[in-house]
PDB file of N, CA and C in Angstrom:
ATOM      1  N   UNK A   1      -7.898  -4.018 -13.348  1.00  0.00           N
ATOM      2  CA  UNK A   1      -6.588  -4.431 -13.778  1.00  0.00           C
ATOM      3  C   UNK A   1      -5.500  -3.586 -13.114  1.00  0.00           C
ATOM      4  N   UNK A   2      -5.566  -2.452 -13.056  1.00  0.00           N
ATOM      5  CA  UNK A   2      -5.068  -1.442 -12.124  1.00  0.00           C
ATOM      6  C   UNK A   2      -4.776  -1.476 -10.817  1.00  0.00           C
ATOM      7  N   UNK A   3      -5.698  -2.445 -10.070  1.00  0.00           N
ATOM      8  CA  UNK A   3      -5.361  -2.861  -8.783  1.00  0.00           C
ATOM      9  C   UNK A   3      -4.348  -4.053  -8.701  1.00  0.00           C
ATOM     10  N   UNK A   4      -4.761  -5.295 -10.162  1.00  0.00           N
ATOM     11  CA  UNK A   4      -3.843  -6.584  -9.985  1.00  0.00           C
ATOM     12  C   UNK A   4      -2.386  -5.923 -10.556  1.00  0.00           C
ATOM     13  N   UNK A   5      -2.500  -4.952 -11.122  1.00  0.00           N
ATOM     14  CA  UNK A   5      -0.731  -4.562 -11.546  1.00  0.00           C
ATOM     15  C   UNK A   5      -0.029  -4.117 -10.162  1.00  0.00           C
ATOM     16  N   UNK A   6      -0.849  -3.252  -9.150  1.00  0.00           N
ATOM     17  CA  UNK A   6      -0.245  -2.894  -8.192  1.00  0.00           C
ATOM     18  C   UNK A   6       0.436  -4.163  -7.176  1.00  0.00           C
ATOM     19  N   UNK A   7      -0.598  -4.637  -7.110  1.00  0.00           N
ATOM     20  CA  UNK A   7      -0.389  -5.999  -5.895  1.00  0.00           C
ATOM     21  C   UNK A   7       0.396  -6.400  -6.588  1.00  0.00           C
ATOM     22  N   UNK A   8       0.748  -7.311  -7.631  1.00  0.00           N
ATOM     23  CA  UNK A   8       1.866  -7.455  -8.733  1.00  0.00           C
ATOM     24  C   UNK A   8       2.992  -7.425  -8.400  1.00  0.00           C
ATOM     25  N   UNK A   9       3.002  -5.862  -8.560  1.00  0.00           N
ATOM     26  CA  UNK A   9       4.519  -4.918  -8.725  1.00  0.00           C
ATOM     27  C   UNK A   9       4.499  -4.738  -6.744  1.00  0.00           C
ATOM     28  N   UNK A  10       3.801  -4.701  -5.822  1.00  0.00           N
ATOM     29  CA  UNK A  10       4.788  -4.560  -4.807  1.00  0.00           C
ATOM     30  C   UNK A  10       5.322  -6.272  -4.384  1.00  0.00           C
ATOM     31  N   UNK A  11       4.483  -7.613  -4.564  1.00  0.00           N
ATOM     32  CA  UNK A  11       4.896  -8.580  -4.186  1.00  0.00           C
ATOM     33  C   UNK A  11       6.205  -8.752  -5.192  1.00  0.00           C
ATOM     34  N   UNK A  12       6.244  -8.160  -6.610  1.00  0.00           N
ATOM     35  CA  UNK A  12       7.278  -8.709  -7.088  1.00  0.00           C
ATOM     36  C   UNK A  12       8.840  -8.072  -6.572  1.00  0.00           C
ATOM     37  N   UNK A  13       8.846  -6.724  -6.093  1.00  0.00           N
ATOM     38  CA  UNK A  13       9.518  -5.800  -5.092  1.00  0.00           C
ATOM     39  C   UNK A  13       9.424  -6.832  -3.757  1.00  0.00           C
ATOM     40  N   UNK A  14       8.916  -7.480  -3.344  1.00  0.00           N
ATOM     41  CA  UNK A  14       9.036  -8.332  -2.518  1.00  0.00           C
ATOM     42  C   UNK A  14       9.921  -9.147  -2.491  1.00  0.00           C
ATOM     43  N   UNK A  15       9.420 -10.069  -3.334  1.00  0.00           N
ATOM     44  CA  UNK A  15      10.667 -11.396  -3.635  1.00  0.00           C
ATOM     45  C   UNK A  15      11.938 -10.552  -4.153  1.00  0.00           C
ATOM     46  N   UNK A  16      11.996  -9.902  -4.837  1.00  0.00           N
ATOM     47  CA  UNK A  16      13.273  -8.832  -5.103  1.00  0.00           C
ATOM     48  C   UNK A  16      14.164  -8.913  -3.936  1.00  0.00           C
ATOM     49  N   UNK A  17      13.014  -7.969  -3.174  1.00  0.00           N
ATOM     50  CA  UNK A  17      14.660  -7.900  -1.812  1.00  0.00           C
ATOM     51  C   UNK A  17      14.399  -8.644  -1.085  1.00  0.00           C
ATOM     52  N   UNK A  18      13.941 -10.316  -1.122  1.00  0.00           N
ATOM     53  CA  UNK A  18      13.713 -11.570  -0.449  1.00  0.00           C
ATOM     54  C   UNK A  18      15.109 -12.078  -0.877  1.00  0.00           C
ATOM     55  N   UNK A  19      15.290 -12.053  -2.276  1.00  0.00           N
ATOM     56  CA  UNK A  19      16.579 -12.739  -2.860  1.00  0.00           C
ATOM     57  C   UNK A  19      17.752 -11.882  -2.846  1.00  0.00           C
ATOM     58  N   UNK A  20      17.440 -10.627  -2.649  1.00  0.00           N
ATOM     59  CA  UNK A  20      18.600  -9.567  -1.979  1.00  0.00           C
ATOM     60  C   UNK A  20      19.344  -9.906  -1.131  1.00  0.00           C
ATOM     61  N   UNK A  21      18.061  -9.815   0.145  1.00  0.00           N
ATOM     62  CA  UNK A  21      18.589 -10.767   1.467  1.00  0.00           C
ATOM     63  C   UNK A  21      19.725 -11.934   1.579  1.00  0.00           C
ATOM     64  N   UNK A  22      18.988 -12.823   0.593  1.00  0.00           N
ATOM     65  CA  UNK A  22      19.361 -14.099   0.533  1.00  0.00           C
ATOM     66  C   UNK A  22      20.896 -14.284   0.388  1.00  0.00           C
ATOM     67  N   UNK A  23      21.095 -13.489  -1.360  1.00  0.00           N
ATOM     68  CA  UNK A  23      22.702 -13.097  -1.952  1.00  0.00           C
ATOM     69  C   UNK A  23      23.315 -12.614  -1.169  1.00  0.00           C
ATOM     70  N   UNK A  24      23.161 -11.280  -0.390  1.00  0.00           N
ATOM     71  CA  UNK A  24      24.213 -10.792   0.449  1.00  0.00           C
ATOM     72  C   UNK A  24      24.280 -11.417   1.977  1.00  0.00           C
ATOM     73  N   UNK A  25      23.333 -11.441   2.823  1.00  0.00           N
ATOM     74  CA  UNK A  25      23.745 -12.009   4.057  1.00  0.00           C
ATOM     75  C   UNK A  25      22.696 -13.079   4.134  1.00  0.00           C
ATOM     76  N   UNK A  26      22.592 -13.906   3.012  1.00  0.00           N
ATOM     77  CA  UNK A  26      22.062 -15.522   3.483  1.00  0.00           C
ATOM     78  C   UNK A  26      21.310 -15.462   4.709  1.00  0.00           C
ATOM     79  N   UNK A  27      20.312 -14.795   4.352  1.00  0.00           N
ATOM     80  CA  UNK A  27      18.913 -14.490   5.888  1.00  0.00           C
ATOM     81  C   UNK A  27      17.846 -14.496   4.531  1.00  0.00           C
ATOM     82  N   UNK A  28      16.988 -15.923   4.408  1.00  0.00           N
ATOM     83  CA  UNK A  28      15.656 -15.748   4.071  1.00  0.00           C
ATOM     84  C   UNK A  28      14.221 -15.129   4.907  1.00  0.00           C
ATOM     85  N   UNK A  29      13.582 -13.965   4.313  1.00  0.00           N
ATOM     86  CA  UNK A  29      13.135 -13.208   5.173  1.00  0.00           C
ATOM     87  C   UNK A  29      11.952 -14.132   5.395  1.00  0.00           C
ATOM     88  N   UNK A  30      10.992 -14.746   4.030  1.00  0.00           N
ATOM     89  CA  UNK A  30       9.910 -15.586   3.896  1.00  0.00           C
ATOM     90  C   UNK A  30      10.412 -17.099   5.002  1.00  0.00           C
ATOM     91  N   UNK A  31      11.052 -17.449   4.885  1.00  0.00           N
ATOM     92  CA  UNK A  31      11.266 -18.461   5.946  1.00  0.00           C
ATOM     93  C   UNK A  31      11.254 -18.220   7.366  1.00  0.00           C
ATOM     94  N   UNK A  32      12.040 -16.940   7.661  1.00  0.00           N
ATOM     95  CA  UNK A  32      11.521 -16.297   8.688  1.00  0.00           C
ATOM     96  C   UNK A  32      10.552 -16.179   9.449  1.00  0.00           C
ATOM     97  N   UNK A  33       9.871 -15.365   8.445  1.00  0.00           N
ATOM     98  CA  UNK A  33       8.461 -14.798   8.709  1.00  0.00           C
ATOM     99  C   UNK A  33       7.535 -16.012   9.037  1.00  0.00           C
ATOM    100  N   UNK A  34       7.896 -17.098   8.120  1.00  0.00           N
ATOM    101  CA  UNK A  34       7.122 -18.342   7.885  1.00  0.00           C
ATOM    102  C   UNK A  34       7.252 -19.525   9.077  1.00  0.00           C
ATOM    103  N   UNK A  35       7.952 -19.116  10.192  1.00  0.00           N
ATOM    104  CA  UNK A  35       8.755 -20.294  10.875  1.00  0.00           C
ATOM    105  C   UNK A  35       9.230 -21.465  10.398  1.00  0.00           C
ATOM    106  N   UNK A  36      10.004 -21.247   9.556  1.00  0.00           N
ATOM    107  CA  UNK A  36      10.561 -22.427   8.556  1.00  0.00           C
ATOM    108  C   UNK A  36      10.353 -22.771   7.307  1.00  0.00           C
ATOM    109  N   UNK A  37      11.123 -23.559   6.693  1.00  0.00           N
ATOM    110  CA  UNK A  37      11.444 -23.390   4.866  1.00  0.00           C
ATOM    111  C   UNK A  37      10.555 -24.991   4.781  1.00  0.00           C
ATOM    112  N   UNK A  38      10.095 -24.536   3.569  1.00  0.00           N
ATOM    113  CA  UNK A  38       9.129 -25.506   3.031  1.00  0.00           C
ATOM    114  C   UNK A  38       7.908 -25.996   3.399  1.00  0.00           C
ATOM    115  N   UNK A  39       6.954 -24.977   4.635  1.00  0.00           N
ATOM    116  CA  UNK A  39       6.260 -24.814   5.000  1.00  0.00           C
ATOM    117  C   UNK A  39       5.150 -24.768   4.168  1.00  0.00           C
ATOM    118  N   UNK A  40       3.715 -24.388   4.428  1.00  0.00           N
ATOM    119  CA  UNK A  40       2.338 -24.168   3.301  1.00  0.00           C
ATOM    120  C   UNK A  40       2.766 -22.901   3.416  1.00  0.00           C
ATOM    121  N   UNK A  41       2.975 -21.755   4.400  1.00  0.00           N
ATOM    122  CA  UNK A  41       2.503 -20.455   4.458  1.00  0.00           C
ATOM    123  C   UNK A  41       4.173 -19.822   3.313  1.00  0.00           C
ATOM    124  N   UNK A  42       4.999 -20.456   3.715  1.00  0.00           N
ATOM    125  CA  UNK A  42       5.633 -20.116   2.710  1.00  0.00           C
ATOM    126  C   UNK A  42       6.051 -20.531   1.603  1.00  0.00           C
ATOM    127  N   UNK A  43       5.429 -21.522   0.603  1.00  0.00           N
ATOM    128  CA  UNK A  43       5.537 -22.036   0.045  1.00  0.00           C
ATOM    129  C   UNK A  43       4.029 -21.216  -0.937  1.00  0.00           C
ATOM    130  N   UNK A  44       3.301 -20.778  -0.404  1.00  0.00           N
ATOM    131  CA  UNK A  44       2.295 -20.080  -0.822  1.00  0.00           C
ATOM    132  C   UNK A  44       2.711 -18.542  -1.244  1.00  0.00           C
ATOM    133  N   UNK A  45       3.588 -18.050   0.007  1.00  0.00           N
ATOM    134  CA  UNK A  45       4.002 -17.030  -0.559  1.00  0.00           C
ATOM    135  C   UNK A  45       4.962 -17.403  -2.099  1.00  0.00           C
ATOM    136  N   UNK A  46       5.507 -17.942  -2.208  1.00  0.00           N
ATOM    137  CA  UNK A  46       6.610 -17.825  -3.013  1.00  0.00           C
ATOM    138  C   UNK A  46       6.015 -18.381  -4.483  1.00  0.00           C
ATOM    139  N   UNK A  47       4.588 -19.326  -4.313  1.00  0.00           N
ATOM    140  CA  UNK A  47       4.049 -19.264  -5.385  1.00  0.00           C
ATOM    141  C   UNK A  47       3.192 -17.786  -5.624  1.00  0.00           C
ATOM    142  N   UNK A  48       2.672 -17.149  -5.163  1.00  0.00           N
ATOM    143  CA  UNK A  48       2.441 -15.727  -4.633  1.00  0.00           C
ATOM    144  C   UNK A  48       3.177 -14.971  -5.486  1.00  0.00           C
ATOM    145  N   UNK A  49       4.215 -14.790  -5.420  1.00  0.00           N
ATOM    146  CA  UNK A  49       5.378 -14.070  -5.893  1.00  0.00           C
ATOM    147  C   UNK A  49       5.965 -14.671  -7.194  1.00  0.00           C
ATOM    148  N   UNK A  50       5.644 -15.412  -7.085  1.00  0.00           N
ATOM    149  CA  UNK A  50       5.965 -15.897  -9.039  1.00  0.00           C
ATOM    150  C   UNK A  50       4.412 -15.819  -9.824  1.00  0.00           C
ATOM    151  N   UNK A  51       3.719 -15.759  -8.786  1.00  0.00           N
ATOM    152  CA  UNK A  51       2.092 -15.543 -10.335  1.00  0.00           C
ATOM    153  C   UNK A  51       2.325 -14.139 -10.289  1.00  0.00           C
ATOM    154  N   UNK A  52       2.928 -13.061  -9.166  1.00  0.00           N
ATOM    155  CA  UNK A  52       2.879 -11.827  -9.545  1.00  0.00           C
ATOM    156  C   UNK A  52       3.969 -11.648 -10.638  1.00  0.00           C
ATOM    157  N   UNK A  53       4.874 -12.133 -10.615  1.00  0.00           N
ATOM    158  CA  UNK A  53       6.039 -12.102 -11.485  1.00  0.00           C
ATOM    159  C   UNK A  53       5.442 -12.268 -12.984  1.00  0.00           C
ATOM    160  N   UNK A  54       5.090 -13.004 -13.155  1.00  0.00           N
ATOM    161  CA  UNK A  54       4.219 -13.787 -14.494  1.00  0.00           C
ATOM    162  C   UNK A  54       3.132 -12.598 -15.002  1.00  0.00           C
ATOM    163  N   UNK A  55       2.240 -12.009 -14.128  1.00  0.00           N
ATOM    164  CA  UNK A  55       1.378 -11.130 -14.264  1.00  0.00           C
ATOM    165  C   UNK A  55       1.770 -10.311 -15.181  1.00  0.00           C
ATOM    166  N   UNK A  56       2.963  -9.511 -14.124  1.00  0.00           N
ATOM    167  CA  UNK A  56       3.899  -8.335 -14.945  1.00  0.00           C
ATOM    168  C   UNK A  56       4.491  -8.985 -16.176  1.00  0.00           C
ATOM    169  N   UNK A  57       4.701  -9.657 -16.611  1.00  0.00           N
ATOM    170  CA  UNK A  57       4.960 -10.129 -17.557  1.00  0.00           C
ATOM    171  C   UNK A  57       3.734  -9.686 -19.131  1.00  0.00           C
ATOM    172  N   UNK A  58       3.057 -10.743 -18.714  1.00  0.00           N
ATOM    173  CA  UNK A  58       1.772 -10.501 -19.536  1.00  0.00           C
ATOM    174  C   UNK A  58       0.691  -9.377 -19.213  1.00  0.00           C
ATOM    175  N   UNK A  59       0.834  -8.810 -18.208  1.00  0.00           N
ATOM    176  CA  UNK A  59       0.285  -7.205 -18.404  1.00  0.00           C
ATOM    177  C   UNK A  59       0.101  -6.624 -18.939  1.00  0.00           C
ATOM    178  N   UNK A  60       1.918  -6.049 -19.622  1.00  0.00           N
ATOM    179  CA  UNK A  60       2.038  -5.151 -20.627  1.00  0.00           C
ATOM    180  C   UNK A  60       1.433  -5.565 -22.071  1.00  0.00           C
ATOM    181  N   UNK A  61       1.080  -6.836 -22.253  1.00  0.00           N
ATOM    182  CA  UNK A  61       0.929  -7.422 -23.550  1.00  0.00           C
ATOM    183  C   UNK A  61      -0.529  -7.861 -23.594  1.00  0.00           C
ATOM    184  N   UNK A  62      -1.229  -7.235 -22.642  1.00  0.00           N
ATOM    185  CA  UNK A  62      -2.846  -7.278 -22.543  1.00  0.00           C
ATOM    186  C   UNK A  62      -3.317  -6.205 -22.480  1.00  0.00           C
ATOM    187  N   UNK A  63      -2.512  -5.184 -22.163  1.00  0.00           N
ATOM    188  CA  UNK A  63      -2.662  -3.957 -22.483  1.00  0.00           C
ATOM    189  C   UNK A  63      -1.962  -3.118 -23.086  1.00  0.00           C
ATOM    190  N   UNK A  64      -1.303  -3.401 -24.823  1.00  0.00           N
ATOM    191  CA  UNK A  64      -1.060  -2.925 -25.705  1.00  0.00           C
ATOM    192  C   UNK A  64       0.475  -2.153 -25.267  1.00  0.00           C
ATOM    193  N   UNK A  65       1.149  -3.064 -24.844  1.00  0.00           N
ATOM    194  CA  UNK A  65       2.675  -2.375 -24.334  1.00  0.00           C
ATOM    195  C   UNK A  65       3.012  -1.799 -23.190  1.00  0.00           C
ATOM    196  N   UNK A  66       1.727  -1.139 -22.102  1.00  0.00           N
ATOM    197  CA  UNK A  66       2.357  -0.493 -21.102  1.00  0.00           C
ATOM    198  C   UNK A  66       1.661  -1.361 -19.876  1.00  0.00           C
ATOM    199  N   UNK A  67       2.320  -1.205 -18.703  1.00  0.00           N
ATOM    200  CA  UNK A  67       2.183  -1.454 -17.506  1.00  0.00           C
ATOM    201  C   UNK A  67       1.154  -0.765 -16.938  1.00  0.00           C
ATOM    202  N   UNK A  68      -0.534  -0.749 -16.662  1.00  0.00           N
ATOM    203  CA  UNK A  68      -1.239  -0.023 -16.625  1.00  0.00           C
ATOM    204  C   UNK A  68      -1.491   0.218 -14.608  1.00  0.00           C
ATOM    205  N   UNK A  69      -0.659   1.779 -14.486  1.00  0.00           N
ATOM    206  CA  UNK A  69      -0.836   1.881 -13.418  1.00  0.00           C
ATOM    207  C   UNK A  69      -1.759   3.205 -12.833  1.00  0.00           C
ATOM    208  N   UNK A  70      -2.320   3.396 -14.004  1.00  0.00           N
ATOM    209  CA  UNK A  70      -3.661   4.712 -13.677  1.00  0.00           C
ATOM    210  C   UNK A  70      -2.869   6.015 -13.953  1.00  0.00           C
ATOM    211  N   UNK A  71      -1.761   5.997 -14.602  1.00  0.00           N
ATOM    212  CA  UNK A  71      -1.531   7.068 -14.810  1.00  0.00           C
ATOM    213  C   UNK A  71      -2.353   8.290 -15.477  1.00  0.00           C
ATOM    214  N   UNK A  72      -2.688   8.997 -14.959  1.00  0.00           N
ATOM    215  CA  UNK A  72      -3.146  10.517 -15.429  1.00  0.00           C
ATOM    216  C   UNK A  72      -2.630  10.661 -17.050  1.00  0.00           C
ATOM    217  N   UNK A  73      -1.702  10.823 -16.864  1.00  0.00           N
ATOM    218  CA  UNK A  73      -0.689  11.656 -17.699  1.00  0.00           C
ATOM    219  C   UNK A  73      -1.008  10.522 -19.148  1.00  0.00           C
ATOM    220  N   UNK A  74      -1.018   9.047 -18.762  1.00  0.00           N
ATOM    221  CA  UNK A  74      -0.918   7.977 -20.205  1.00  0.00           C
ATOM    222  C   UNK A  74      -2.887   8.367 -20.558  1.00  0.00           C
ATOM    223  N   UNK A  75      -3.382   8.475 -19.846  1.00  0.00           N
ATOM    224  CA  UNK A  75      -5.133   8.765 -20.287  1.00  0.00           C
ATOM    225  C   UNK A  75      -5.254   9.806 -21.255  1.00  0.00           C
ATOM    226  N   UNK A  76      -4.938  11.411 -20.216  1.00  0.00           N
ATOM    227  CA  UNK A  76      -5.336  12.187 -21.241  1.00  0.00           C
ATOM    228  C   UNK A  76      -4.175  12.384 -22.639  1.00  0.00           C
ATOM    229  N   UNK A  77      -3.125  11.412 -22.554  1.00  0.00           N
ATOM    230  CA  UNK A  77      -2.227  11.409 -24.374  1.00  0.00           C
ATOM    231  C   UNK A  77      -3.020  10.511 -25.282  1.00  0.00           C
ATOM    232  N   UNK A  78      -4.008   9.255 -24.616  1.00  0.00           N
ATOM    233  CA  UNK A  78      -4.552   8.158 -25.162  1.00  0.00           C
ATOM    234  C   UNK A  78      -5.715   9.012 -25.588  1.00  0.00           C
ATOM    235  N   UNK A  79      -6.421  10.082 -25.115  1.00  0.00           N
ATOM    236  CA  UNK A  79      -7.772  10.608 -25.356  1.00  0.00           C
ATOM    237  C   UNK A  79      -7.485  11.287 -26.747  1.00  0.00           C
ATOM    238  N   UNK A  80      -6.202  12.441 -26.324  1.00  0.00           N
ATOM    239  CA  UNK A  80      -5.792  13.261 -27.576  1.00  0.00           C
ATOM    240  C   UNK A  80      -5.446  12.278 -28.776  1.00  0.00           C
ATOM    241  N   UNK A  81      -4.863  11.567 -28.663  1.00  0.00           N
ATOM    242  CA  UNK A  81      -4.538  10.651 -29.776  1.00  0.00           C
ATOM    243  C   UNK A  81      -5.652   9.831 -30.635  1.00  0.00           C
ATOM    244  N   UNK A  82      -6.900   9.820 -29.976  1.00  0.00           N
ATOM    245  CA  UNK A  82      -7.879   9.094 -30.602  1.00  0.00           C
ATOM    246  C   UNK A  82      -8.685   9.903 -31.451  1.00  0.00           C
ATOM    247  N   UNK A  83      -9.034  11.346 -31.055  1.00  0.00           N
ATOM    248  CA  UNK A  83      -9.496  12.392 -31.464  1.00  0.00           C
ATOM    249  C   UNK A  83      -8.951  12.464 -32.726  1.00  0.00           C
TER     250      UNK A  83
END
């Protein structure tokens, strides 16, 4: 689960500054990249980027409130606390 939060959180940092792009100087980077809008390859990404969106969403709520990114620090408070 630790790995799908990561991939997640950088595609959703993705589309982030995809629509960054977009707002300030109207340059889609995925269309770009994609040689053109409404393509499979980008049309894949961008469903891509909304199941990661969705993920983070229900993440935190499959794992009892937090965003589980291997933190050290959330393990050994979860160990002491069970004790």
């Amino acid at each position: 689960m630790i790995i799908a939060n990561y991939i997640a959180y950088i595609l959703t940092i993705i589309g982030a500054l995809n629509w960054g792009l977009v707002g300030i100087f109207n340059f889609d980077l995925v269309t770009f990249i994609c040689g053109g809008f409404r393509n499979g390859w980008g049309i894949a990404i961008y469903v891509l980027i909304m199941l990661a969106a969705i993920w983070l969403i229900i993440s935190p709520i499959i794992s009892r409130g937090m965003l589980d990114l291997g933190c050290p620090y959330r393990r050994s408070k979860e160990q002491k606390n069970s004790k």
